[in-house]
N, C-alpha and C. Protein backbone atom coordinates (compact mmCIF):
# COMPACT_ATOMS: atom_id res chain seq x y z
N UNK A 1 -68.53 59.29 -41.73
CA UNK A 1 -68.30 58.03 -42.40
C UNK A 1 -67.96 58.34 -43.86
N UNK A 2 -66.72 57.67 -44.18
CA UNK A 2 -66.34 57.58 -45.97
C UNK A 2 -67.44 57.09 -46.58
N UNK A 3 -67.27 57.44 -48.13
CA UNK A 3 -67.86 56.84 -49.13
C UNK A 3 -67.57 55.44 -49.40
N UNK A 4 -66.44 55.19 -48.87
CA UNK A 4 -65.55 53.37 -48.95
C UNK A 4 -66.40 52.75 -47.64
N UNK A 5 -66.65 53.40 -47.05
CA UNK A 5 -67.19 52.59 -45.36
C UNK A 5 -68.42 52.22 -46.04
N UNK A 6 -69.04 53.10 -46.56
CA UNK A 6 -70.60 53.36 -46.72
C UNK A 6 -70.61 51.79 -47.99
N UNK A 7 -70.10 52.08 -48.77
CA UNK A 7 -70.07 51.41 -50.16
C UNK A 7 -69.83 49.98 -49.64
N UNK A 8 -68.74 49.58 -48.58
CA UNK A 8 -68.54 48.35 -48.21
C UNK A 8 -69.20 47.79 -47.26
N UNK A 9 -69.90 48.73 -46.38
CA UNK A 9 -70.77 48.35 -45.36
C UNK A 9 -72.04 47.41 -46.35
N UNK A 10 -72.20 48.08 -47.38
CA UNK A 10 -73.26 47.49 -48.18
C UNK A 10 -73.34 46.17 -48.60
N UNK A 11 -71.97 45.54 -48.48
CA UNK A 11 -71.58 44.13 -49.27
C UNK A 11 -71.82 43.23 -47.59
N UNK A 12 -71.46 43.82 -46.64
CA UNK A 12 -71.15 43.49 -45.39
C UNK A 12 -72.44 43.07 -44.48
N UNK A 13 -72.40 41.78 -43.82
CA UNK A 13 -74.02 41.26 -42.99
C UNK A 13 -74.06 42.36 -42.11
N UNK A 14 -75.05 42.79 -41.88
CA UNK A 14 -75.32 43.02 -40.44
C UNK A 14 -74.97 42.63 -39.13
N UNK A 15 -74.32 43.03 -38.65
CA UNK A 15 -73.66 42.05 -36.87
C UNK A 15 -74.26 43.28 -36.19
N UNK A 16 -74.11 42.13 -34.80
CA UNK A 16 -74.83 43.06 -34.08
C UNK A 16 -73.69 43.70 -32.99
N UNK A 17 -72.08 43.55 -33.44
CA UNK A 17 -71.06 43.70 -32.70
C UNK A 17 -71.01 44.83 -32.75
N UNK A 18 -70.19 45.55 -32.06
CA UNK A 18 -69.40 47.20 -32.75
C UNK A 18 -68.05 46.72 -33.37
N UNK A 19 -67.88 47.67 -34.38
CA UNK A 19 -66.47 47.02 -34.95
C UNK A 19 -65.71 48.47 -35.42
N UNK A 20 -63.99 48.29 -35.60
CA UNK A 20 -63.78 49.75 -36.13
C UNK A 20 -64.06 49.75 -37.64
N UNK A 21 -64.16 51.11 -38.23
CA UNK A 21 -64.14 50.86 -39.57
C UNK A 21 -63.10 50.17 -40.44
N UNK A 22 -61.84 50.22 -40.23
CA UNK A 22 -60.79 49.37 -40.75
C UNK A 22 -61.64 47.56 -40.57
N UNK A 23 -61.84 47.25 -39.64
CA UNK A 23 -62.05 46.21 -39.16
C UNK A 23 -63.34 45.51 -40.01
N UNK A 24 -64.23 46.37 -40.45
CA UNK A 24 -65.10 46.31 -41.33
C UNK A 24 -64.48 46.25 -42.71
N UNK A 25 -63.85 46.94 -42.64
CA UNK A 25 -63.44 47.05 -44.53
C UNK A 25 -62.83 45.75 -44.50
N UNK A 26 -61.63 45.35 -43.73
CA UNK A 26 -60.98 44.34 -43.60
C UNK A 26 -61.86 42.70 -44.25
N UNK A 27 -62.90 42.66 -43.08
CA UNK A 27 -63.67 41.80 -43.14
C UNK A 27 -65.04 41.55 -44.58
N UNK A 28 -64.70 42.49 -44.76
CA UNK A 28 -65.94 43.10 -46.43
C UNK A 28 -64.73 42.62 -47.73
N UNK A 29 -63.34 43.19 -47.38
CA UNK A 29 -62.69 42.41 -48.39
C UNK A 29 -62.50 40.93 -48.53
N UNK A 30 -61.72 40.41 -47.01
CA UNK A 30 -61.22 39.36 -47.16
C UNK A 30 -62.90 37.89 -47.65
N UNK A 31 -63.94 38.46 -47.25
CA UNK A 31 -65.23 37.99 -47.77
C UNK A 31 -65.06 38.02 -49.29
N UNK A 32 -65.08 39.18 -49.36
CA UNK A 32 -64.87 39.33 -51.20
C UNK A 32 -64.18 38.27 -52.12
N UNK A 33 -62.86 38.58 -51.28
CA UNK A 33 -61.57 37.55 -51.66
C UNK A 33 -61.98 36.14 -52.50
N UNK A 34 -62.41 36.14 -50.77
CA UNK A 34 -62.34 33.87 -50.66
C UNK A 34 -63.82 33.96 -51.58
N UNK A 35 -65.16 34.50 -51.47
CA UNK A 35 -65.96 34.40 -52.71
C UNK A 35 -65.29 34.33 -53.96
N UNK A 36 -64.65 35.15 -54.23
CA UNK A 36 -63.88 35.43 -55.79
C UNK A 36 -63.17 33.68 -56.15
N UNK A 37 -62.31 33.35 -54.64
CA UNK A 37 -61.01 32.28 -55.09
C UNK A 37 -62.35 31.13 -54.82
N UNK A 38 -63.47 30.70 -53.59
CA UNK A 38 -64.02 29.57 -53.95
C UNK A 38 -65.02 29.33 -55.54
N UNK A 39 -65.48 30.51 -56.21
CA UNK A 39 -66.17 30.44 -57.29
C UNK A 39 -65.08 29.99 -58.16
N UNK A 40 -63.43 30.77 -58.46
CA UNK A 40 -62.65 30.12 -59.52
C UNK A 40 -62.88 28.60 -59.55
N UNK A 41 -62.62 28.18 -58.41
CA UNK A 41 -62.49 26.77 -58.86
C UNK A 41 -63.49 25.99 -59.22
N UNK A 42 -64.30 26.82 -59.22
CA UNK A 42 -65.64 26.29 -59.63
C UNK A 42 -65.88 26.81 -61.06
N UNK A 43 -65.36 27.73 -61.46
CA UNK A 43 -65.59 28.29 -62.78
C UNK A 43 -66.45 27.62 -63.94
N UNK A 44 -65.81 26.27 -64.23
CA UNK A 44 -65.93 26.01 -65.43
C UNK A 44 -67.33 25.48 -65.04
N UNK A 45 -67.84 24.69 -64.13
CA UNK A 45 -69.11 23.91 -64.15
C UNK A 45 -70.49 25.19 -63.75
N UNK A 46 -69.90 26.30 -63.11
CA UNK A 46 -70.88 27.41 -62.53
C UNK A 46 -70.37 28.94 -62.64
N UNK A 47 -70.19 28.94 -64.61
CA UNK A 47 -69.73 30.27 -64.69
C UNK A 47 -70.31 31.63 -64.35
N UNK A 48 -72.21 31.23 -64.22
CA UNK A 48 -72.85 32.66 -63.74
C UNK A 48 -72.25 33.16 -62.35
N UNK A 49 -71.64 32.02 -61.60
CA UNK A 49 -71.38 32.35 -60.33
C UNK A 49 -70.23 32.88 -59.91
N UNK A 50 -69.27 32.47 -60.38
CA UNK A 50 -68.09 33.16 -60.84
C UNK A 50 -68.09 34.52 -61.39
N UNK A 51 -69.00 34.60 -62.52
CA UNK A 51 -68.88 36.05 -63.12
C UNK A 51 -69.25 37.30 -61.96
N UNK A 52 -70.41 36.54 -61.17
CA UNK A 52 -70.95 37.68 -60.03
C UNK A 52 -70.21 37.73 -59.38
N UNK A 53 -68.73 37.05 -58.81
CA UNK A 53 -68.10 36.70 -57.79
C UNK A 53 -67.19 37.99 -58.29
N UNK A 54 -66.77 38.35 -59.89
CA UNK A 54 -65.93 38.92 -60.54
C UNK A 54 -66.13 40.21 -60.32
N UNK A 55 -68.10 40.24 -60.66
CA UNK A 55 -68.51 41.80 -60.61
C UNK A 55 -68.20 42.66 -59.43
N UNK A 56 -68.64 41.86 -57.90
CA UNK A 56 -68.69 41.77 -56.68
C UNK A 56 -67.55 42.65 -56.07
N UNK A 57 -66.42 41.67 -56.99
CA UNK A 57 -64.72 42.26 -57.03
C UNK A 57 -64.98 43.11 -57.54
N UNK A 58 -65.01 43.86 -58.35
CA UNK A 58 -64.94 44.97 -59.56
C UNK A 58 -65.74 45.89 -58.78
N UNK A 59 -67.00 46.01 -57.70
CA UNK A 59 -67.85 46.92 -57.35
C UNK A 59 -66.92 47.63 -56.03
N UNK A 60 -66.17 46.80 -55.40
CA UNK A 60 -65.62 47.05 -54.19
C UNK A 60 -64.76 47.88 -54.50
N UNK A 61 -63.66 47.64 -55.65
CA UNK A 61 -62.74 48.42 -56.14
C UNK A 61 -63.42 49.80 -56.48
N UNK A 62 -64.50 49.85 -57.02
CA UNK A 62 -65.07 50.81 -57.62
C UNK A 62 -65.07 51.72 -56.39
N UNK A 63 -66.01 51.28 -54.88
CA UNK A 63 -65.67 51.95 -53.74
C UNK A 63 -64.72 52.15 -53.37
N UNK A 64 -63.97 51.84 -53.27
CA UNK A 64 -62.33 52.13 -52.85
C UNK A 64 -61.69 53.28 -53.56
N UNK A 65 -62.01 53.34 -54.96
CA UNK A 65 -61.57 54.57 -56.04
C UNK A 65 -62.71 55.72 -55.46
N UNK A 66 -64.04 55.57 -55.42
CA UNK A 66 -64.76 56.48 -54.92
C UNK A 66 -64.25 57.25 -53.52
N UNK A 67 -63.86 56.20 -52.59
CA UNK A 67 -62.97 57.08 -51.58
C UNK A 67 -62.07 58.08 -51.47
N UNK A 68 -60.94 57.11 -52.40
CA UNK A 68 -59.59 58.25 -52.09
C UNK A 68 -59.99 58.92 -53.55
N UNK A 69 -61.33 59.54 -54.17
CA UNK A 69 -61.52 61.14 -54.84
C UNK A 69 -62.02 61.98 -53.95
N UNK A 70 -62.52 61.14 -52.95
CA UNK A 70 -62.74 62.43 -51.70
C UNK A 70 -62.02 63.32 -51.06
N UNK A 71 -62.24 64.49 -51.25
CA UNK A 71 -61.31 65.58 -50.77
C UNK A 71 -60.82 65.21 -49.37
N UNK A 72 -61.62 64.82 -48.95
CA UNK A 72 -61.55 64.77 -46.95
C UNK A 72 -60.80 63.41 -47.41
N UNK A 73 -60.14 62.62 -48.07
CA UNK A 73 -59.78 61.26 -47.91
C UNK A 73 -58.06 61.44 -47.30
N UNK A 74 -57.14 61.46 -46.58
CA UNK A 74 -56.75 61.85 -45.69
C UNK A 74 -55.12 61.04 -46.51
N UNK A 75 -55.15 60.27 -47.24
CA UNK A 75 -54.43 58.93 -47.74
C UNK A 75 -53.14 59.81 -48.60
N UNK A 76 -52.16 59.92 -49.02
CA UNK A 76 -50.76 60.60 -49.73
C UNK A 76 -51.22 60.65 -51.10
N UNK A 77 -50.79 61.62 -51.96
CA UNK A 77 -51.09 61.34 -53.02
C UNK A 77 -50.96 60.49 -54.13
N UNK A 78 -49.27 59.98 -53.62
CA UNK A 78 -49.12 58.40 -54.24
C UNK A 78 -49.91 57.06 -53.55
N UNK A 79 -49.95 57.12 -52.85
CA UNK A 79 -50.82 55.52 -52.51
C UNK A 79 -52.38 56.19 -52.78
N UNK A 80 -53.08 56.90 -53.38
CA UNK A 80 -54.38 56.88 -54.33
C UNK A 80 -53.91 57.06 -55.48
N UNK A 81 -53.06 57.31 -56.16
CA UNK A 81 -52.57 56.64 -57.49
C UNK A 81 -52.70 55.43 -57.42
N UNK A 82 -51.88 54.82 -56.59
CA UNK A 82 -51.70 53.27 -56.48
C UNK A 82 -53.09 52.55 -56.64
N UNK A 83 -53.74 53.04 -55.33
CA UNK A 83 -55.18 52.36 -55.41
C UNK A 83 -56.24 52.91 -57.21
N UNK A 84 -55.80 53.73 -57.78
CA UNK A 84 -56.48 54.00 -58.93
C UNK A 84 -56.30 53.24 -59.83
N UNK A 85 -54.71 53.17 -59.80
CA UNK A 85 -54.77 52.27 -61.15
C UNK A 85 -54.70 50.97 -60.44
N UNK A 86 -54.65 50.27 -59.36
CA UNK A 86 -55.07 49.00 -59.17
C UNK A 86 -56.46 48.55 -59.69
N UNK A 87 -56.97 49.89 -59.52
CA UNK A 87 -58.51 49.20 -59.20
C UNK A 87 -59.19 49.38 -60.83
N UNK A 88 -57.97 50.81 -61.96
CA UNK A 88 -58.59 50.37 -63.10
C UNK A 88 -57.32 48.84 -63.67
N UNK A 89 -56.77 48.40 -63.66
CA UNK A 89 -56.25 47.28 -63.76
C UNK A 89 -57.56 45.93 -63.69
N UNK A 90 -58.31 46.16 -62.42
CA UNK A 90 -59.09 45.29 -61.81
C UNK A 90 -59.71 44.94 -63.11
N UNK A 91 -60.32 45.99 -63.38
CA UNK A 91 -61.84 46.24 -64.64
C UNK A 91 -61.14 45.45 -65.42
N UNK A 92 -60.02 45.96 -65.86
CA UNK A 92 -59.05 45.65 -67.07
C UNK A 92 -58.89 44.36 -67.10
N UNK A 93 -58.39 43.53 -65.96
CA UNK A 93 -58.54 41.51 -66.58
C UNK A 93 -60.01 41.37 -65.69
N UNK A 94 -60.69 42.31 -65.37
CA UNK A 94 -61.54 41.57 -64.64
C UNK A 94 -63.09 41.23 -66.42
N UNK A 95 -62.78 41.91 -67.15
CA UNK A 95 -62.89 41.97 -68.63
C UNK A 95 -62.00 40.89 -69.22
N UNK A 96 -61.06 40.91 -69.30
CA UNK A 96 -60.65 39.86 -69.30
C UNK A 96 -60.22 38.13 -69.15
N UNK A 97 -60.82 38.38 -68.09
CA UNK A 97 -61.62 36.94 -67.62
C UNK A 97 -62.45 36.72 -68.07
N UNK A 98 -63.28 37.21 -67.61
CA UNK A 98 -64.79 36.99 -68.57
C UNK A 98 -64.82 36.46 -70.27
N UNK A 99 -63.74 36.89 -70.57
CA UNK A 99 -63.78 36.63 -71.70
C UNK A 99 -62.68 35.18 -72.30
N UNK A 100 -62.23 34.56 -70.57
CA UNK A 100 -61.43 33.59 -70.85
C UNK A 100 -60.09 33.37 -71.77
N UNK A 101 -59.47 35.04 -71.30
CA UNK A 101 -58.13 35.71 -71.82
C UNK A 101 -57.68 35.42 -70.88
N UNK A 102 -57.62 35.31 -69.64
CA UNK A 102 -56.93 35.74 -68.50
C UNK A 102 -57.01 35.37 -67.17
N UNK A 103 -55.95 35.03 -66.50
CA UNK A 103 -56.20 34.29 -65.00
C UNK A 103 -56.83 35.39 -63.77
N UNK A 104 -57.53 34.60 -62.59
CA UNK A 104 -58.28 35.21 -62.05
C UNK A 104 -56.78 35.50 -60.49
N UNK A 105 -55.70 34.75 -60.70
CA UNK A 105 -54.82 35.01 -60.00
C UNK A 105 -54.77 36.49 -59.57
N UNK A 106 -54.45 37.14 -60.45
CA UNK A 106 -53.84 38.87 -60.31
C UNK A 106 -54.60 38.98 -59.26
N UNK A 107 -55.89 38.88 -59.57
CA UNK A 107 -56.54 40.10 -58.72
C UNK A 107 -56.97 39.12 -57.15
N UNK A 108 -56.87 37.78 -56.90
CA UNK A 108 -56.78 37.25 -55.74
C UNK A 108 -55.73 37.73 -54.92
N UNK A 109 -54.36 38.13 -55.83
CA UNK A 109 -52.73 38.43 -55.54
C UNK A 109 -53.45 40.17 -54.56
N UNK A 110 -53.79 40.88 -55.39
CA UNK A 110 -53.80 42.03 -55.30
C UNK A 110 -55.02 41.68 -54.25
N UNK A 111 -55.94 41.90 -53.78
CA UNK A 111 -56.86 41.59 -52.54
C UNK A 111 -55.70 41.23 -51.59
N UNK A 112 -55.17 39.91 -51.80
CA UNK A 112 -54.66 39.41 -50.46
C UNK A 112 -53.59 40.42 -50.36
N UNK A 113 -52.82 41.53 -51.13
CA UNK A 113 -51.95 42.22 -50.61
C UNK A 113 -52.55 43.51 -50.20
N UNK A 114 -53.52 43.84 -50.70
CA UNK A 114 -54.79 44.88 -49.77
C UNK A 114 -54.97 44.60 -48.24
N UNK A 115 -55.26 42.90 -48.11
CA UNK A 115 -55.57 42.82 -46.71
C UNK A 115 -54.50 42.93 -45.82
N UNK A 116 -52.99 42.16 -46.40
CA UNK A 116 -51.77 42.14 -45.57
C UNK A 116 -51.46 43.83 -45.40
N UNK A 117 -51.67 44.48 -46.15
CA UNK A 117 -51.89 46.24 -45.81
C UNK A 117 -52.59 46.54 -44.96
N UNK A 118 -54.32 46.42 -44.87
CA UNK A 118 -54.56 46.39 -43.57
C UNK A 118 -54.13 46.07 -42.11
N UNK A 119 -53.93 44.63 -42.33
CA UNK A 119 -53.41 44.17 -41.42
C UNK A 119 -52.36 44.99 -40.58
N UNK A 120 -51.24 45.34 -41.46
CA UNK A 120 -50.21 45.84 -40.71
C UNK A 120 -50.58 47.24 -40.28
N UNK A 121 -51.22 47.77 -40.44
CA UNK A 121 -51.33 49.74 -39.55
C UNK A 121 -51.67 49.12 -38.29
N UNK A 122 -51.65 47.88 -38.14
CA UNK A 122 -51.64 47.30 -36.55
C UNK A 122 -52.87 46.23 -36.47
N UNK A 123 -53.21 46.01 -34.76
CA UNK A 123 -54.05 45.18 -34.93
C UNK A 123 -55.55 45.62 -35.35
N UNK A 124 -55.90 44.59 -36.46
CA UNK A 124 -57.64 45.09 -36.70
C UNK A 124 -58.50 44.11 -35.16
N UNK A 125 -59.17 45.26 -35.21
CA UNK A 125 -60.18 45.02 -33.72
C UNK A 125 -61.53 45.60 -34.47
């Protein structure tokens, strides 16, 4: 098991299904996601909740960068660039928000094009 399985399994309920690991990560993000986009709109009246919704985002990325430094991480050397600086980007308005510089769009944009990535290496089961 990756350091990304391990790290996201952590955000992830307990089921009592079997699932593949893609299928897990899948489901640990797109959770992430819709937390992140139902707290925006809530922002202004329940900003502690939002901010955790932000951190939440920001911790996952953090696993995801912890992955592809793993030697055994199997991924090209350009698409863990990609995922590096996505994920320092993240920090970058995810700081930015917080500080009510900056829309929480980007990084809803960037999740939902994480998951349409999953998605396509075929069907998640």
């Amino acid at each position: 098991m990756n350091a990304t399985t391990q790290a996201l399994r952590g955000y992830a309920e307990h089921s009592v299904t079997t699932r593949s690991d893609r299928r897990s990560e899948y489901e640990v993000i797109a959770r992430v996601t819709q937390e992140l986009r139902d707290k925006a709109v809530r922002s202004r009246s329940n900003f502690p909740a939002f901010a955790e919704a932000l951190h939440t985002n920001r911790k996952l990325w953090t696993a995801l960068v912890v992955d592809i430094a793993d030697d055994a991480n199997p991924f090209p050397k350009e698409l863990k660039a990609r995922i590096a600086y996505l994920a320092k980007f993240t920090n970058h308005q995810t700081r930015r928000i917080l500080k009510d510089k900056a829309s929480v769009m980007p990084l809803l944009e960037i999740n939902m094009a994480l998951l349409r990535g999953l998605k396509k290496e075929g069907p998640v089961t």
